[in-house]
Protein backbone atom coordinates (compact mmCIF):
# COMPACT_ATOMS: atom_id res chain seq x y z
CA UNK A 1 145.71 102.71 141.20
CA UNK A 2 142.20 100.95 139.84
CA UNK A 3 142.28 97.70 140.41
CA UNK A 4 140.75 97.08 137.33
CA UNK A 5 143.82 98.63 135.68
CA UNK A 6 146.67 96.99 137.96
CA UNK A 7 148.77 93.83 136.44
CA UNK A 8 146.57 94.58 133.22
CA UNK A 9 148.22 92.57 130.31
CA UNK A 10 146.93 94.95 127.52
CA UNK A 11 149.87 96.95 126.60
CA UNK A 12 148.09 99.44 125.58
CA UNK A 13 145.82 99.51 128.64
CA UNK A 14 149.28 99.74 131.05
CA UNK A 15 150.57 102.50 128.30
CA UNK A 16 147.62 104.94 128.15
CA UNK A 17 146.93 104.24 131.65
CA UNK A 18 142.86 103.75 131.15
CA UNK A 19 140.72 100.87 130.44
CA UNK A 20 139.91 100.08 127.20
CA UNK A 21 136.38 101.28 126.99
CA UNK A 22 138.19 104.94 127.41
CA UNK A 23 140.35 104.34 124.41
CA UNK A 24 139.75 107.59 121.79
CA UNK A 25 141.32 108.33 118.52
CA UNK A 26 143.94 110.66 120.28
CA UNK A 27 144.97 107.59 122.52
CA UNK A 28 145.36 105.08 119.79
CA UNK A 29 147.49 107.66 117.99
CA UNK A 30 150.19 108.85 120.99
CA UNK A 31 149.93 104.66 121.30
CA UNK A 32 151.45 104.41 117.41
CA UNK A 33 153.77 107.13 117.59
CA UNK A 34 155.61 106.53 121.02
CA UNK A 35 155.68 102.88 120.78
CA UNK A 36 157.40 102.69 117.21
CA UNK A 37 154.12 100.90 115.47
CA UNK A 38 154.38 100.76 111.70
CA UNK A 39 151.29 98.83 110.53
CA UNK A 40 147.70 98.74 110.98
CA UNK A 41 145.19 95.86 110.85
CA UNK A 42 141.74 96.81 110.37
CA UNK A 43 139.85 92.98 111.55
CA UNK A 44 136.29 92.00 110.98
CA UNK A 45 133.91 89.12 111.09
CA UNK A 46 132.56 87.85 107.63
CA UNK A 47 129.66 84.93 106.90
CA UNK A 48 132.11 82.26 107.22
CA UNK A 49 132.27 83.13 111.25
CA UNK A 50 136.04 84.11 110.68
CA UNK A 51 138.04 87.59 111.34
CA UNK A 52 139.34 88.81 107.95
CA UNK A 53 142.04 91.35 107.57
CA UNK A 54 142.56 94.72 105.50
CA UNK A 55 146.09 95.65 105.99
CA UNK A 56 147.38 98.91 106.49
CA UNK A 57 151.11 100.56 105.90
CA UNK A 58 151.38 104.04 107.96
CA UNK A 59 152.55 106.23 105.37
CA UNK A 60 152.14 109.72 107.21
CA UNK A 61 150.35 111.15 109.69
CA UNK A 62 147.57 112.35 107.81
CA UNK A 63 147.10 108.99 106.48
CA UNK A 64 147.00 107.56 109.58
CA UNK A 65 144.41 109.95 111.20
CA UNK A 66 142.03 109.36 107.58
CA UNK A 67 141.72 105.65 107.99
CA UNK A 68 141.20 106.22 111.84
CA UNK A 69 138.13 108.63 111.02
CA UNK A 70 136.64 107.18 108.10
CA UNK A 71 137.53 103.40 107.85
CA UNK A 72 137.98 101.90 104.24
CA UNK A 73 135.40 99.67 101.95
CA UNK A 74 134.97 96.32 101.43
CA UNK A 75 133.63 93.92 99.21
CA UNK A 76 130.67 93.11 100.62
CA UNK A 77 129.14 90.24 98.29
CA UNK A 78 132.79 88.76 99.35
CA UNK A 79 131.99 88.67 102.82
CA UNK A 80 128.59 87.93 103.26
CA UNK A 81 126.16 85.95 100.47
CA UNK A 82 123.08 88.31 101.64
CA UNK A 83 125.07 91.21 99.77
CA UNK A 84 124.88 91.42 95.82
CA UNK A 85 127.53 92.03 93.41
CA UNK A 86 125.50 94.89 92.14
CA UNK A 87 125.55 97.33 95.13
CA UNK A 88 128.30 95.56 97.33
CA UNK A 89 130.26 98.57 98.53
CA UNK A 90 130.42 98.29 102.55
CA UNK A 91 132.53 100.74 104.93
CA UNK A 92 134.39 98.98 108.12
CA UNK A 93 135.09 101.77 110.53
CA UNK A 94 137.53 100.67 113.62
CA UNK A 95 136.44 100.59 117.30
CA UNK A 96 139.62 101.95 119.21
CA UNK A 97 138.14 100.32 122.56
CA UNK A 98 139.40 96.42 120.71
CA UNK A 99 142.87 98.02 119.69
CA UNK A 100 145.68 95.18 120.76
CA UNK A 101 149.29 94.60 119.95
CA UNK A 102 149.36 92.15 116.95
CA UNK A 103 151.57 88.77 118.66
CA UNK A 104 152.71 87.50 114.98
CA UNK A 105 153.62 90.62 113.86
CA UNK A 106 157.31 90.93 112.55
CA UNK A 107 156.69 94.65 111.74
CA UNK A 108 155.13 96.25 114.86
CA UNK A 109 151.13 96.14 114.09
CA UNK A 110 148.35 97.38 116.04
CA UNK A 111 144.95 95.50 115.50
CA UNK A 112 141.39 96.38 115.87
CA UNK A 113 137.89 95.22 115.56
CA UNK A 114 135.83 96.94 113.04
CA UNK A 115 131.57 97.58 112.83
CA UNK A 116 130.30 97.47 109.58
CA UNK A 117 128.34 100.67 107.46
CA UNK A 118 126.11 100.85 104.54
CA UNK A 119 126.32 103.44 102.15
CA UNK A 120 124.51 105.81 103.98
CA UNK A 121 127.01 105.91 106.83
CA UNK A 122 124.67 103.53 108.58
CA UNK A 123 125.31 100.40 110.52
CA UNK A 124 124.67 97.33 108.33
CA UNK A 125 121.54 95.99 109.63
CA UNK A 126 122.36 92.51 109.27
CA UNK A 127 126.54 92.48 109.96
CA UNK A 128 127.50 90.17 113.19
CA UNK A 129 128.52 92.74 115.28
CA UNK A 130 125.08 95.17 114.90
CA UNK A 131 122.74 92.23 115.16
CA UNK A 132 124.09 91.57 118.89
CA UNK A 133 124.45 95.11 119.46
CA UNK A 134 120.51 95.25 118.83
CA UNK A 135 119.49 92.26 121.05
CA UNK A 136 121.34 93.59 123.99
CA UNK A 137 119.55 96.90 123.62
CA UNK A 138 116.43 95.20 123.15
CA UNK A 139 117.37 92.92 126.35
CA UNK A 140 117.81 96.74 127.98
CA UNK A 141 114.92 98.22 126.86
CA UNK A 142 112.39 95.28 128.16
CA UNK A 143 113.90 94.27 131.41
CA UNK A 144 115.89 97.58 132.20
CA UNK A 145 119.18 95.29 133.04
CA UNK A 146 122.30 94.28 131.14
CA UNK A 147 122.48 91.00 129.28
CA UNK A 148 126.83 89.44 130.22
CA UNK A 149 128.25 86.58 128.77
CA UNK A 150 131.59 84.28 128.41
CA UNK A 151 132.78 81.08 126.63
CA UNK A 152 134.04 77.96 127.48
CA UNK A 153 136.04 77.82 124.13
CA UNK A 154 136.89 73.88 123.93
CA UNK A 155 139.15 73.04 121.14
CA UNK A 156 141.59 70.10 120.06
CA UNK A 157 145.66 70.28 119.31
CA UNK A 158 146.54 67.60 116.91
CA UNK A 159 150.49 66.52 116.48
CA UNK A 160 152.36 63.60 115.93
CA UNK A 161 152.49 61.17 118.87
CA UNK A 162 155.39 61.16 121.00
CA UNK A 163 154.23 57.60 122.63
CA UNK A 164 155.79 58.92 125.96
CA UNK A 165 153.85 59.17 129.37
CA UNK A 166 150.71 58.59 127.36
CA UNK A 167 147.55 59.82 128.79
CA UNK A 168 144.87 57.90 129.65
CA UNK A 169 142.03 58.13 126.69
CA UNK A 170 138.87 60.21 128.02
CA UNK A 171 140.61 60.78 131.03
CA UNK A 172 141.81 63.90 130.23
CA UNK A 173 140.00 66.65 132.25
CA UNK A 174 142.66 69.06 134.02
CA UNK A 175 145.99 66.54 133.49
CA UNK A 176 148.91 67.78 134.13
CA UNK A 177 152.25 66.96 132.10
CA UNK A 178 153.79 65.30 130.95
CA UNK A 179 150.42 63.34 130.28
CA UNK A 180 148.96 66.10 128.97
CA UNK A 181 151.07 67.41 126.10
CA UNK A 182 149.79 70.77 124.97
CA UNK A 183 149.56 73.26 128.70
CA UNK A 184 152.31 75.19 127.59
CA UNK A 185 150.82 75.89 124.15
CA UNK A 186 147.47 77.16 125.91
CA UNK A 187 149.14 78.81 128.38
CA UNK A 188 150.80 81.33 126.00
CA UNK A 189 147.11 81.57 123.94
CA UNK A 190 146.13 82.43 127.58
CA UNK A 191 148.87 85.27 127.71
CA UNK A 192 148.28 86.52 123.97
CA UNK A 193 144.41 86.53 124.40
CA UNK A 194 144.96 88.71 127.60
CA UNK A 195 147.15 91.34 125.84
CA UNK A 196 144.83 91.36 123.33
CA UNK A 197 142.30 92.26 125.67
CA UNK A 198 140.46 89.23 126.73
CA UNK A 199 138.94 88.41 130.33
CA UNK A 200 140.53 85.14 131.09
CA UNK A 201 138.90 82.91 133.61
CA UNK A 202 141.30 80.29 133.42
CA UNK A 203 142.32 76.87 130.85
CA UNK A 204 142.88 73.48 131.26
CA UNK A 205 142.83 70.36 129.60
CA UNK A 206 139.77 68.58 128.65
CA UNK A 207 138.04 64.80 128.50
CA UNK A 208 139.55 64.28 125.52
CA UNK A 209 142.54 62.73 124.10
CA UNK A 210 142.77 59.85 121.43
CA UNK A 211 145.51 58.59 119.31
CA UNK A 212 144.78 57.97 115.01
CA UNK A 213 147.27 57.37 112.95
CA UNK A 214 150.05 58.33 114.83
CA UNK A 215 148.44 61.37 116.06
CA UNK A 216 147.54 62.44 119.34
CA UNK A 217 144.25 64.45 119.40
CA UNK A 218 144.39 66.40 123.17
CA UNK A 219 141.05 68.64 123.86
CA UNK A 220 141.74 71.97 125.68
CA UNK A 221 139.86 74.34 127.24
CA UNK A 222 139.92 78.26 127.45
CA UNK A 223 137.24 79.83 129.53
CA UNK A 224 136.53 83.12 130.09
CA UNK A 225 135.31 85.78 132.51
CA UNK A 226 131.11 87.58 132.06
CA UNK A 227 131.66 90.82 130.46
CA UNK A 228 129.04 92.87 128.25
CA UNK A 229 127.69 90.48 126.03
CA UNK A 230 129.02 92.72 122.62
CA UNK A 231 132.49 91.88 124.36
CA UNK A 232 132.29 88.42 124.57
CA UNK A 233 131.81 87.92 120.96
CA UNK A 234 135.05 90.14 120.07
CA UNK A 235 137.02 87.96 122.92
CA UNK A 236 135.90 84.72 121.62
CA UNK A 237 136.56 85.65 117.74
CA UNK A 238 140.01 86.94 119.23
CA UNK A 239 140.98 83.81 121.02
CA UNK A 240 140.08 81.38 118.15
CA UNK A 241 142.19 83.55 115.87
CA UNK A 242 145.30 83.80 118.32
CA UNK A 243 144.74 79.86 119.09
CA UNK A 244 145.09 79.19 114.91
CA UNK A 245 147.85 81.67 114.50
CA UNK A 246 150.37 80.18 117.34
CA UNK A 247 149.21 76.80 116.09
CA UNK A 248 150.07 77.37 112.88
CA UNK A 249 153.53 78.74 113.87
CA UNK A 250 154.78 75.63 115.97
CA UNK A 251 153.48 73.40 113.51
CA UNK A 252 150.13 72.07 115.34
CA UNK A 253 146.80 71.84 114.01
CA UNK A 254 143.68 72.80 115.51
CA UNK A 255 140.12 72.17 115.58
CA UNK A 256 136.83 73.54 117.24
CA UNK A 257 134.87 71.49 115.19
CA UNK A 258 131.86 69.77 117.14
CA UNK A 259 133.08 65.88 116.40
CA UNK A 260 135.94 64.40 115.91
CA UNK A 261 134.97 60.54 116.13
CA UNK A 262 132.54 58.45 117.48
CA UNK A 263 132.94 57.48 120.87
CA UNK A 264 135.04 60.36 121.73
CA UNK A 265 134.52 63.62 123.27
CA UNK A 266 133.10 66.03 121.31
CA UNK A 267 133.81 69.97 121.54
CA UNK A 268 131.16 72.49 122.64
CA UNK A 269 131.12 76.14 122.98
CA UNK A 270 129.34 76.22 126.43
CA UNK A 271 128.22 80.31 126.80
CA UNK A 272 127.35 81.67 130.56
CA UNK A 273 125.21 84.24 131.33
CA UNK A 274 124.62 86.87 133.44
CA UNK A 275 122.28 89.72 134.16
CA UNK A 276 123.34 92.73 135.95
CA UNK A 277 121.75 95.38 137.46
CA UNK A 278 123.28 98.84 138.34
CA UNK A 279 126.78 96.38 138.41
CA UNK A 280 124.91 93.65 140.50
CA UNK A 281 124.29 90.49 140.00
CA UNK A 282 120.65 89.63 139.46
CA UNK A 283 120.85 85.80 139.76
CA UNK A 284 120.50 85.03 143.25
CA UNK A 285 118.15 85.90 145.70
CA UNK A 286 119.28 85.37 148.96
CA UNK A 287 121.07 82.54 148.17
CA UNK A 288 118.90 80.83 145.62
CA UNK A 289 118.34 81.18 141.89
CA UNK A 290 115.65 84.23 141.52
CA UNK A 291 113.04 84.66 139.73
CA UNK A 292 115.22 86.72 137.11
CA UNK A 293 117.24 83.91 136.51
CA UNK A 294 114.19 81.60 136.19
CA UNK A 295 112.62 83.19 133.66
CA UNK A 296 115.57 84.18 131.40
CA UNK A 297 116.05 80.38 131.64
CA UNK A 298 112.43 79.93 130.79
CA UNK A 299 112.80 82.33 127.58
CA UNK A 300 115.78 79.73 126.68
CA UNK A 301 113.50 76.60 127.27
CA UNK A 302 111.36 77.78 124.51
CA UNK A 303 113.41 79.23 122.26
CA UNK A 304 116.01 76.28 122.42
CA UNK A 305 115.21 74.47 119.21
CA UNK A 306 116.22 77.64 116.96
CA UNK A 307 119.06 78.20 119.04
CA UNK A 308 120.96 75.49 117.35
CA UNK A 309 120.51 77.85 114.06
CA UNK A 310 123.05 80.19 115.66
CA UNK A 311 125.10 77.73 117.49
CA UNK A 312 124.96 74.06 115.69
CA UNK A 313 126.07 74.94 111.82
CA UNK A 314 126.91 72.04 110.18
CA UNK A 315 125.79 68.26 110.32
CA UNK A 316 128.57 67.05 112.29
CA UNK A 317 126.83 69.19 115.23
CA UNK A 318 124.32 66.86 115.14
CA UNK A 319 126.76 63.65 116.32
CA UNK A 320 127.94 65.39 119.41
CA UNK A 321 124.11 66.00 120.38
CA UNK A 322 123.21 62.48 120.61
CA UNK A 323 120.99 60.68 123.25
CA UNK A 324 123.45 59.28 126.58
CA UNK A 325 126.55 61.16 126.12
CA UNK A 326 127.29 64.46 127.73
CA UNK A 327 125.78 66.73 125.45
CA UNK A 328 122.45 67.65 125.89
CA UNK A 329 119.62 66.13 123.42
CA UNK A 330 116.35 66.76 125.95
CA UNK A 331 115.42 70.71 126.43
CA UNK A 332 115.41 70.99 130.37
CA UNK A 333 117.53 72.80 132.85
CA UNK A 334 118.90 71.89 136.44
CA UNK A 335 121.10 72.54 139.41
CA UNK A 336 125.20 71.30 138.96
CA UNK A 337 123.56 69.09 136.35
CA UNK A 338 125.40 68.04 133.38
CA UNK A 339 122.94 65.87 131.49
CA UNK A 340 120.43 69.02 131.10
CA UNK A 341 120.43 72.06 128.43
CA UNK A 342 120.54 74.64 131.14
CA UNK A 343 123.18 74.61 133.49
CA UNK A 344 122.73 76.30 136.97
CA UNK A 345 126.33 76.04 138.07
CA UNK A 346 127.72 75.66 141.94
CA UNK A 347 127.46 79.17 142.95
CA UNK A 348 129.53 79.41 146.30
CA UNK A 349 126.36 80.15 147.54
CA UNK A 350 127.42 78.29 151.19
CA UNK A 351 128.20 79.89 154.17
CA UNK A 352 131.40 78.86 155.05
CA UNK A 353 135.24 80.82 155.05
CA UNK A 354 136.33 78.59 152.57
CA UNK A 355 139.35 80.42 152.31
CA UNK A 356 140.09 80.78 156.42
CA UNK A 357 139.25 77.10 156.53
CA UNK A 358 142.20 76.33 154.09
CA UNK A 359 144.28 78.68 155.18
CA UNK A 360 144.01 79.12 159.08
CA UNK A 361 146.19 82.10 159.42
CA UNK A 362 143.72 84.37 157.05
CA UNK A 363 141.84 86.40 158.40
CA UNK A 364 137.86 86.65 157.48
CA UNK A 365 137.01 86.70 153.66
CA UNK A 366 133.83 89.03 153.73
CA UNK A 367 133.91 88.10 149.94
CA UNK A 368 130.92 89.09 147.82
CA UNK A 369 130.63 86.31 145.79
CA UNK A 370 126.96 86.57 144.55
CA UNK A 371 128.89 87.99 141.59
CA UNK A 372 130.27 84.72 140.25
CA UNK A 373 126.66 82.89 139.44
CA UNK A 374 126.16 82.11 135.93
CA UNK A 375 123.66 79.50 134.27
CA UNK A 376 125.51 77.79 131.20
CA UNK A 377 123.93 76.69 127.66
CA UNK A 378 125.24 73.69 126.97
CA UNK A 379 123.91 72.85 122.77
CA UNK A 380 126.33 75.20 120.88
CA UNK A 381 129.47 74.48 119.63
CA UNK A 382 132.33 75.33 117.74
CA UNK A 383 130.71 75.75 114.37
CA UNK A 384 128.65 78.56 115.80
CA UNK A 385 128.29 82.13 114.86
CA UNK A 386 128.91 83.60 117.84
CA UNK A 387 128.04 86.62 117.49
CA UNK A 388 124.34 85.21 116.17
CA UNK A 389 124.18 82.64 119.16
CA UNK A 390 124.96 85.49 121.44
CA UNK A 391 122.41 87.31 120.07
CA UNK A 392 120.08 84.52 119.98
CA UNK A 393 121.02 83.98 123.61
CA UNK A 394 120.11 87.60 124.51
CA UNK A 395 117.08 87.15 122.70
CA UNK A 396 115.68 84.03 124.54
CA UNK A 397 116.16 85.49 127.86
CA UNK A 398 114.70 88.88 126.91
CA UNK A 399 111.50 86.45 125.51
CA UNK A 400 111.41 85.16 129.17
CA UNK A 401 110.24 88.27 130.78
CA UNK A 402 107.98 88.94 128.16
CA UNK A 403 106.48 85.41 128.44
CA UNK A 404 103.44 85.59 131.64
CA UNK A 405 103.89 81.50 132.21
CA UNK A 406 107.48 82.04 132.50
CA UNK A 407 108.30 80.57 135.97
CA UNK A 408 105.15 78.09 134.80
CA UNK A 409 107.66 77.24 132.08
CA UNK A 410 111.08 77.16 134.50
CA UNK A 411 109.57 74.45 137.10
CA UNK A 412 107.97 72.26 133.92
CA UNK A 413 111.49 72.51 132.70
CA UNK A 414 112.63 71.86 136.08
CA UNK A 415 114.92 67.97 136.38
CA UNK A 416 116.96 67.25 139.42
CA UNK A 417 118.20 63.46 138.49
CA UNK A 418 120.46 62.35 135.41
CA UNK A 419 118.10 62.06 132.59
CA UNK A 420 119.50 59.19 130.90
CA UNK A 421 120.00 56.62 133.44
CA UNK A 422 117.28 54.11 133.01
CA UNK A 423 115.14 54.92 136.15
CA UNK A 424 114.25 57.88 134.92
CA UNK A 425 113.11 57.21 131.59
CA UNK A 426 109.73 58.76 132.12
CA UNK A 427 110.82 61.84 132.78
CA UNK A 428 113.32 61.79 129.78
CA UNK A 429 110.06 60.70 127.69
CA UNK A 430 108.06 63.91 128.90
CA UNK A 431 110.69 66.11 128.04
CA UNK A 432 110.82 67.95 124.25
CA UNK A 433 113.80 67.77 122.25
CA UNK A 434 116.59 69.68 120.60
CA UNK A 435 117.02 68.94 116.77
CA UNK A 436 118.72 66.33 115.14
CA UNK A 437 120.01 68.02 112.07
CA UNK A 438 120.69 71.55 110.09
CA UNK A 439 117.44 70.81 108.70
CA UNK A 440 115.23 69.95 111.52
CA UNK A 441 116.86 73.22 112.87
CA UNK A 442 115.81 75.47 110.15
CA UNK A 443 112.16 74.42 110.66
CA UNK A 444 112.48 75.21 114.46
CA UNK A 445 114.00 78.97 113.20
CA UNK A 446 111.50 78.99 110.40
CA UNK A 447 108.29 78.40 113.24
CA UNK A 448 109.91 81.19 116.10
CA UNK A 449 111.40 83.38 113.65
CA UNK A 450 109.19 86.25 114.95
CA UNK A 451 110.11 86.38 118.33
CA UNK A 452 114.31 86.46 116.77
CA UNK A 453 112.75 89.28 114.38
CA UNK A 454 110.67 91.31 117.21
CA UNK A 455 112.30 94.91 117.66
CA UNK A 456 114.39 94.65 114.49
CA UNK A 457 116.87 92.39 116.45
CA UNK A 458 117.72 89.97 113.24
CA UNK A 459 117.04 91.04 110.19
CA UNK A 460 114.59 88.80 107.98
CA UNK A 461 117.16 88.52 105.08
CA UNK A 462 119.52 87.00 108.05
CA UNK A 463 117.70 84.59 109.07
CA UNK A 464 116.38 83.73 105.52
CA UNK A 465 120.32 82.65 105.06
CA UNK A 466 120.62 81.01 107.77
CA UNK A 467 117.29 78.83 107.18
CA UNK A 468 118.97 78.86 103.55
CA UNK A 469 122.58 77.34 104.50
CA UNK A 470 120.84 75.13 107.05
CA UNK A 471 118.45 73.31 104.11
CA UNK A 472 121.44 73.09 101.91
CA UNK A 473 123.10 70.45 104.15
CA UNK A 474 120.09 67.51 103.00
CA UNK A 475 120.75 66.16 106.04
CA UNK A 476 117.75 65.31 107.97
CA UNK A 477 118.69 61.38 107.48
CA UNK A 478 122.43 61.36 107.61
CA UNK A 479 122.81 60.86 111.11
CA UNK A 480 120.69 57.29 110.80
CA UNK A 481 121.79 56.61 107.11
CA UNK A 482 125.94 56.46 108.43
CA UNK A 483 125.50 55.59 112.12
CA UNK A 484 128.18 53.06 112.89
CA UNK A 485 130.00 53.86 109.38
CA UNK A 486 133.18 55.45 110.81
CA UNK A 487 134.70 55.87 107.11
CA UNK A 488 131.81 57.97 105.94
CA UNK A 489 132.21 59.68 109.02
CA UNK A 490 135.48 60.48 109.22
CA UNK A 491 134.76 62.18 104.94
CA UNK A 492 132.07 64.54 107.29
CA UNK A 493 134.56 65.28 109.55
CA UNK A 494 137.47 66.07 107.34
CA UNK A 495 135.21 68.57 105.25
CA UNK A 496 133.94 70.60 108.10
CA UNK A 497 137.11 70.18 110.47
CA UNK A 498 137.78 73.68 110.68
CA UNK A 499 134.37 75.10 111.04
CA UNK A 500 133.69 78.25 112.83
């Protein structure tokens, strides 16, 4: 049996017997009818950065097959505020290869992803899913390799305290219970995410955990495998939906927004990134970072200030990307380095059996592991689009091999040292940095908007929204005008607490 296929946790995957990519019309039918499914949920990603739902009851076969073939409309100016009242009328049409088993579901449902369509049976130029369908063709057409990506989705549970085995605050990162309170709870997202078709890396628990008000605020952490880039956006908008609904049932809230409160951690929405060539890795070459890598990362160096457009949404962004804390501020790039933008994670790039050295009795590994190196973009967060920021993402490492300085740019970039301990001041000093607010981000878009533009990639009425929404915030001050003002902070937080 494929390997690929073995132990998969996608019912319908272990049903039809095929990965999902395979899935036709036929297959999702014979799926419905031998598996007792009465309902159909037709899900799609709107302005907001949430999945919304159209509902369907199967009446009949014929039904069934109709809305299978030719989708259903939507209310367009509803969904998205580029779209007038006055011609509004969009189609969603299903993609059978994002078909899972709905978890909540009383009345067996069967879910899917939809694309949107203009009226001309076209795909909407500027709808989520076709604007990061274009950049990874673009990234294609230029370098002649695929663009792959993953999330590290961060996120915190809030309930009431239970004051017993209290964890230590900020010291949460991979606890255990009973000081960490909420494994179980990610474990089964873990489990519903992977029937619903997501590549799980694996999940832990994060930095941090607080206690306000009798509440205990624990940060988790669900990362994810590199797939297709166009994959990774319908995983992540999966997960954050799955992580809501379960909350929601056992009576927990949730956040992904970027702050909670000063001094404690904030959440990010770390992305990898891959390129892959004829299903190999491009990253290393022989055993160091290649010249690939270095000049997708150079593509992100310049194009970092408008990628907090895509990725940093609303002005509580802005307090988790503050000078001497573990977000980045400063737009460099480095090896296992976790005070730069750019991320060049340990690779397993020694030479050693790790695994015979372990575990004596095994025999030699032989493992390929050039496969598992990534480099990580640390700015976005929770508020983000993500199927803009992966976009954007795809976008600024296409720009890289279109730029002739590029590995000029990559060692300028270059730091090896922690930027922010005092020693090294004068390298911080010589570095540029990322925005400090929606509106200092909008400029940045507004001055590279061309290169996000270039082969029809985003649309200009996008990215006139987003430079729109981004100016509407005022807040070019706010981070000065309530530093240290934790009341007026905590008003920011509440109104953008469930962001994204």
């Amino acid at each position: 049996m494929n390997k690929e296929l073995e132990m998969n946790p996608n019912k319908l995957v272990a049903f039809l017997g095929k990965p999902c990519k395979e899935f036709t019309k036929a297959d999702i039918i014979r799926f419905i009818q031998e598996n007792g499914v009465r309902m159909v949920n037709f899900m799609y990603p709107a302005g907001d950065g949430r999945l919304k739902t159209l509902n369907f009851v199967i009446n009949n076969m014929a039904y069934l097959d109709a809305i299978l073939t030719c989708g259903e409309r939507v209310d367009g100016s509803s969904l998205f505020p580029f779209i007038e009242a006055g011609s509004s009328d969009l189609y969603v049409l299903p993609r059978f290869s994002t078909a899972f088993v709905d978890p909540f579901a009383e009345i067996p449902t069967l879910s899917m992803l939809c694309s949107y369509f203009n009226k001309d049976g076209e795909p909407l130029e500027s709808s989520p899913e076709n604007t990061l369908r274009k950049a990874c063709r673009a990234f294609n057409n230029v370098t002649g390799m695929e663009f792959q990506a993953m999330g590290e989705l961060e996120y915190y549970v809030i309930a009431p305290d239970t004051e017993m085995f209290p964890a230590t605050d900020q010291k949460g990162y991979h606890e255990s219970a009973p000081y960490a309170k909420f494994n179980e709870f990610r474990t089964k997202c873990m489990a519903y995410i992977a029937q619903a078709g997501g590549q799980i890396k694996y999940g832990h628990s994060e930095v941090g955990n607080f206690t306000i008000d009798g509440k205990i605020y624990e940060q988790n952490e669900i990362e994810f495998l590199p797939v297709n880039a166009e994959d990774a956006a319908d995983q992540l908008m999966i997960a954050k939906w799955i992580i809501r609904n379960l909350a929601y049932q056992l009576g927990y809230d949730i956040t992904f927004a970027p702050k909670i409160t000063a001094g404690k951690a904030g959440s990010g929405l770390h992305v990898h990134m891959r390129i892959v060539k004829a299903g190999q890795n491009q990253m290393l070459d022989r055993g160091v970072l290649s010249a690939t890598a270095r000049r997708a990362i150079a593509g992100m160096m310049q194009l970092a200030p408008s990628i907090t457009a895509f990725g940093n949404t609303n002005p509580t962004s802005y307090f988790r990307l503050v000078p001497h804390q573990e977000a980045p501020t400063n737009i460099c790039w480095g090896d296992r380095n976790r005070s730069v933008l750019v991320r060049v994670p340990l690779g397993w790039t020694a030479k050693s059996d790790m695994c015979k050295i372990a575990n004596p009795l095994e025999a030699e590994s032989n493992y390929d592991t050039t496969q598992k190196q990534t480099v990580e973009m640390r700015s976005p967060d929770g508020s983000a689009d993500i199927y803009q920021l992966i976009a954007g993402l795809a976008v600024a490492c296409r720009h890289g091999f279109e730029l002739d300085n590029a590995l000029e740019i990559a060692e300028k970039t270059y730091v090896n040292v922690n930027i922010h301990q005092k020693e090294n001041a004068d390298k911080l000093n010589s570095l540029a940095c990322l925005p400090d607010s929606c509106e200092a981000s909008a400029d940045c878009i507004e001055k590279q908007r061309a290169v996000f533009e270039q082969y029809n990639v985003f649309s200009p009425a996008m990215i006139d929204g987003i430079i729109k929404k981004l100016r509407s915030y005022g807040d070019r001050t706010l981070r000065a005008d309530i530093n240290g003002n934790q009341e007026e902070m905590l008003k920011l937080v509440n109104k953008y607490f469930h962001c994204g």
